[in-house]
N, C-alpha and C. Protein backbone atom coordinates (compact mmCIF):
# COMPACT_ATOMS: atom_id res chain seq x y z
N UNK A 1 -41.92 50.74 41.21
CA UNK A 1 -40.50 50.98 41.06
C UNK A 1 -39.80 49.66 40.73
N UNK A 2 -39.05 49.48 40.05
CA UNK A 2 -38.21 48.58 39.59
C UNK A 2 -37.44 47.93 40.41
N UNK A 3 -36.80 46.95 40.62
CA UNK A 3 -35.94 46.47 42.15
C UNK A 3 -34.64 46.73 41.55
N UNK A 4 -34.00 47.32 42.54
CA UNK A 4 -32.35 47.41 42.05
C UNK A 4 -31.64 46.54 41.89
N UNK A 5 -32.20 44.97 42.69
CA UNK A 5 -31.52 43.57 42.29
C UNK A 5 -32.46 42.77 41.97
N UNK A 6 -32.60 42.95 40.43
CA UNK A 6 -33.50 41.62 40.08
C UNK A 6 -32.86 40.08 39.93
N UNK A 7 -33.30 39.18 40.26
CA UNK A 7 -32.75 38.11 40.32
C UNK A 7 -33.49 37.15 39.57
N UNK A 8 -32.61 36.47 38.27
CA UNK A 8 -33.56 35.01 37.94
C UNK A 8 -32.98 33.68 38.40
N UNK A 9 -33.60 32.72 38.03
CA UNK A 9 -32.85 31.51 37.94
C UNK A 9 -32.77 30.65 36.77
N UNK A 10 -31.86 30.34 36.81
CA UNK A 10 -32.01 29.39 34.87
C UNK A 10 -31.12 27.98 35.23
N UNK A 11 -31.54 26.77 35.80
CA UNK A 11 -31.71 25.77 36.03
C UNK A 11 -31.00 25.64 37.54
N UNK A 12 -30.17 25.87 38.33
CA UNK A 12 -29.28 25.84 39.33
C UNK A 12 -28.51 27.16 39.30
N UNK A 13 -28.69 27.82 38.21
CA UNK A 13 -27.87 29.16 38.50
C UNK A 13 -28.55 30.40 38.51
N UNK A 14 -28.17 31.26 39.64
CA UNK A 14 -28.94 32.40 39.91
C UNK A 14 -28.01 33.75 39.27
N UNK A 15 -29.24 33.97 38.59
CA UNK A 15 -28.15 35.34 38.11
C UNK A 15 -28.34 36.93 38.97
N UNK A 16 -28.10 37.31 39.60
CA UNK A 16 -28.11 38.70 39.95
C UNK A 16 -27.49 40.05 39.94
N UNK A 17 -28.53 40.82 39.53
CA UNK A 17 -27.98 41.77 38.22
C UNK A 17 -28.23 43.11 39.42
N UNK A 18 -26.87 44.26 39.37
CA UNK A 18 -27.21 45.41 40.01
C UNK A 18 -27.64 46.21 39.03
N UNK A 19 -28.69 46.75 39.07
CA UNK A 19 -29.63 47.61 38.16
C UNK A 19 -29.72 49.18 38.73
N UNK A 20 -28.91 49.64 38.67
CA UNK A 20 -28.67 51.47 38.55
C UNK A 20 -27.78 51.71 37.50
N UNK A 21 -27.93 51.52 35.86
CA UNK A 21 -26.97 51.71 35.14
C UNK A 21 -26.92 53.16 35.22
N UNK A 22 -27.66 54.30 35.28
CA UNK A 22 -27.61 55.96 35.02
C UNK A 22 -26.61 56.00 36.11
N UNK A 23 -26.23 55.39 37.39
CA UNK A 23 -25.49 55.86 38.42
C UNK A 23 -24.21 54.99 38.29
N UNK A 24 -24.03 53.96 37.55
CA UNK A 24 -22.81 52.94 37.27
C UNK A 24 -23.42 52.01 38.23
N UNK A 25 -24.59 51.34 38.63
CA UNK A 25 -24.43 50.69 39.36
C UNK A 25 -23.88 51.00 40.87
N UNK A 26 -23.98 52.20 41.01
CA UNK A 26 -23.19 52.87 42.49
C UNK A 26 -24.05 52.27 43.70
N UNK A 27 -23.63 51.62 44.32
CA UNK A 27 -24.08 51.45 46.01
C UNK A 27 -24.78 51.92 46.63
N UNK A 28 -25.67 52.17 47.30
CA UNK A 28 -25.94 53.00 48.18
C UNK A 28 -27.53 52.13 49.36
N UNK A 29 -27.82 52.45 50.08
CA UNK A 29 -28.31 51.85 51.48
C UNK A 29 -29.46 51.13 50.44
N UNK A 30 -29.76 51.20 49.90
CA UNK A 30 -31.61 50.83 49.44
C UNK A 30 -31.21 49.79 48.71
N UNK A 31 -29.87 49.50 47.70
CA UNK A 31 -29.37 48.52 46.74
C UNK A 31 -28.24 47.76 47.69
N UNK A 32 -27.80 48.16 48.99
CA UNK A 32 -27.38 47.27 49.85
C UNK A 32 -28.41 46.14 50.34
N UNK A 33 -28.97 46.90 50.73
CA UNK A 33 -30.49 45.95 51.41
C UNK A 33 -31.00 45.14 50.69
N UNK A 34 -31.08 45.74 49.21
CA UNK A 34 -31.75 44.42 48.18
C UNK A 34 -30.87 43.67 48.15
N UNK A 35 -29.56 43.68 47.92
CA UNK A 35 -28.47 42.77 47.53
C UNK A 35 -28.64 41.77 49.21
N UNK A 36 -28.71 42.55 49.83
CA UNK A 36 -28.55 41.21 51.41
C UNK A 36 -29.83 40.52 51.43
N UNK A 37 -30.50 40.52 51.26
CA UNK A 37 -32.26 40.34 51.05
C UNK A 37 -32.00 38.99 50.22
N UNK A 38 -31.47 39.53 48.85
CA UNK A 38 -31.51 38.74 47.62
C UNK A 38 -30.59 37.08 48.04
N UNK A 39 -29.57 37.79 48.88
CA UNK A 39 -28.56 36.98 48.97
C UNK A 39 -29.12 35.56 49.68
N UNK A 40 -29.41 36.20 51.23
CA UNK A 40 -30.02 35.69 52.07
C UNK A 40 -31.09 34.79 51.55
N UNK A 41 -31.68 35.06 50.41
CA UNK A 41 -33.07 34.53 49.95
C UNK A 41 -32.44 33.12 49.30
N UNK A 42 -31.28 33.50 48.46
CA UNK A 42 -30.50 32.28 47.73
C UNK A 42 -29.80 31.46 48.35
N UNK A 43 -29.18 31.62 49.79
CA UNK A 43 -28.71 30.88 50.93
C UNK A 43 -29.70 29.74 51.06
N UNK A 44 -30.84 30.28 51.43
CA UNK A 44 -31.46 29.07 51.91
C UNK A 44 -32.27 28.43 50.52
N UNK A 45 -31.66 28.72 49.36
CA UNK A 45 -32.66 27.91 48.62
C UNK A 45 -31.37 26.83 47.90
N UNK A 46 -32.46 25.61 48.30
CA UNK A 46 -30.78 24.17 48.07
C UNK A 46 -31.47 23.76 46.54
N UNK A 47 -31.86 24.62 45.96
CA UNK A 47 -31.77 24.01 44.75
C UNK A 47 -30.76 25.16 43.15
N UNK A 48 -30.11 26.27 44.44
CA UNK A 48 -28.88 27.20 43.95
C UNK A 48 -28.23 26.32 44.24
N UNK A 49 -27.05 26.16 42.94
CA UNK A 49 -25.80 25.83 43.09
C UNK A 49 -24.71 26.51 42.97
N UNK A 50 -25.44 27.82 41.87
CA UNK A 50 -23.78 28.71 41.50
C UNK A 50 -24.67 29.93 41.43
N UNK A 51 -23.90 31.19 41.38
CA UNK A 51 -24.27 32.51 41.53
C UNK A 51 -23.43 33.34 40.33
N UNK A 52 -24.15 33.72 39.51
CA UNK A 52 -23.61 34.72 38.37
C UNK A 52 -23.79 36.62 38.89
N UNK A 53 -23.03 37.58 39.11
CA UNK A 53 -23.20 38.79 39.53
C UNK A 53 -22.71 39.74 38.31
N UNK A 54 -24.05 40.63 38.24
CA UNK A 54 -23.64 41.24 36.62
C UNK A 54 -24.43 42.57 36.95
N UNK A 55 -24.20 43.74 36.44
CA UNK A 55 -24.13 45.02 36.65
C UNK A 55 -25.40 45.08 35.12
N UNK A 56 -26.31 46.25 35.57
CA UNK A 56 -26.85 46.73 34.06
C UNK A 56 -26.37 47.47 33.66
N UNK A 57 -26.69 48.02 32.40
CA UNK A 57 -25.96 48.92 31.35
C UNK A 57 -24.91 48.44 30.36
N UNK A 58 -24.07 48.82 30.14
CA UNK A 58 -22.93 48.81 29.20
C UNK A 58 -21.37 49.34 29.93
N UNK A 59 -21.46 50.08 30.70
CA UNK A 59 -20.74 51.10 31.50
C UNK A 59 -19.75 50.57 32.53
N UNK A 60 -20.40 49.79 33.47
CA UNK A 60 -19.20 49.85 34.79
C UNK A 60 -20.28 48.47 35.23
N UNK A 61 -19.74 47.34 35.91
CA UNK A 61 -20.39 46.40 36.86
C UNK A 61 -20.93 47.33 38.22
N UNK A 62 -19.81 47.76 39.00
CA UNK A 62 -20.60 48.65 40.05
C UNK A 62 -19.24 49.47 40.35
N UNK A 63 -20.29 50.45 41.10
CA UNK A 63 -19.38 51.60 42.12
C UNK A 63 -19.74 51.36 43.24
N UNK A 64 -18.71 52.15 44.16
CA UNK A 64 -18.76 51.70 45.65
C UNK A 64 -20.02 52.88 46.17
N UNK A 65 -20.19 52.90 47.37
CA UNK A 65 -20.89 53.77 47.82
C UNK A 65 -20.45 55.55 47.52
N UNK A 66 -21.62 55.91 46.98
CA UNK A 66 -21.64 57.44 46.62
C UNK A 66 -21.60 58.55 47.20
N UNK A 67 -20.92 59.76 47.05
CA UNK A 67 -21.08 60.53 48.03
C UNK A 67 -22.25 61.57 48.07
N UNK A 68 -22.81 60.92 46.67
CA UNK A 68 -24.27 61.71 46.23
C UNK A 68 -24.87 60.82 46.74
N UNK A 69 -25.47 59.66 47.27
CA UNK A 69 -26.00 59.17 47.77
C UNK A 69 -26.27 58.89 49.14
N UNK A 70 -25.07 59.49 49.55
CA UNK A 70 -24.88 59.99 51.01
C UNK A 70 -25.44 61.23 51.62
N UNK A 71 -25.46 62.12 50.81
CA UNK A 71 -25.95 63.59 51.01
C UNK A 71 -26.81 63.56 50.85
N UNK A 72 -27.54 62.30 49.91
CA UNK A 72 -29.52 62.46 50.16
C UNK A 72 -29.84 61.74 51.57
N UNK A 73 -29.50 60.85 51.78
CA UNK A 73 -30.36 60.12 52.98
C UNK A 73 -30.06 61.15 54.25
């Protein structure tokens, strides 16, 4: 499965991208967790200096938590 926050780095800057474009990028518990994971991971790394946050698709950066995504878990 694909990670819902893939993250690169391109010299001091970390880019992290929310990857559910079919859903807008919508929220929900499994792409929370990657995003705190991801975050947490870039906290402690001292060779981040800046943080770029970018949505996939064409469509929307993100949506908040879903109410279809609520009714599955």
């Amino acid at each position: 499965m694909e990670p819902y926050i893939p993250c690169t780095k391109e010299n001091a800057v970390a880019i992290v991208t929310i990857n559910r474009p079919r859903a807008l990028n919508a929220l929900n518990p499994d792409v929370l967790r990657e995003l705190y994971d991801t975050m947490e991971q870039l906290d402690s790394d001292s060779s981040v200096k800046a943080l770029i946050s970018i949505g996939a698709g064409e469509k929307a950066f993100a949506l908040s938590f879903t109410t279809a995504d609520q009714k599955r878990e």
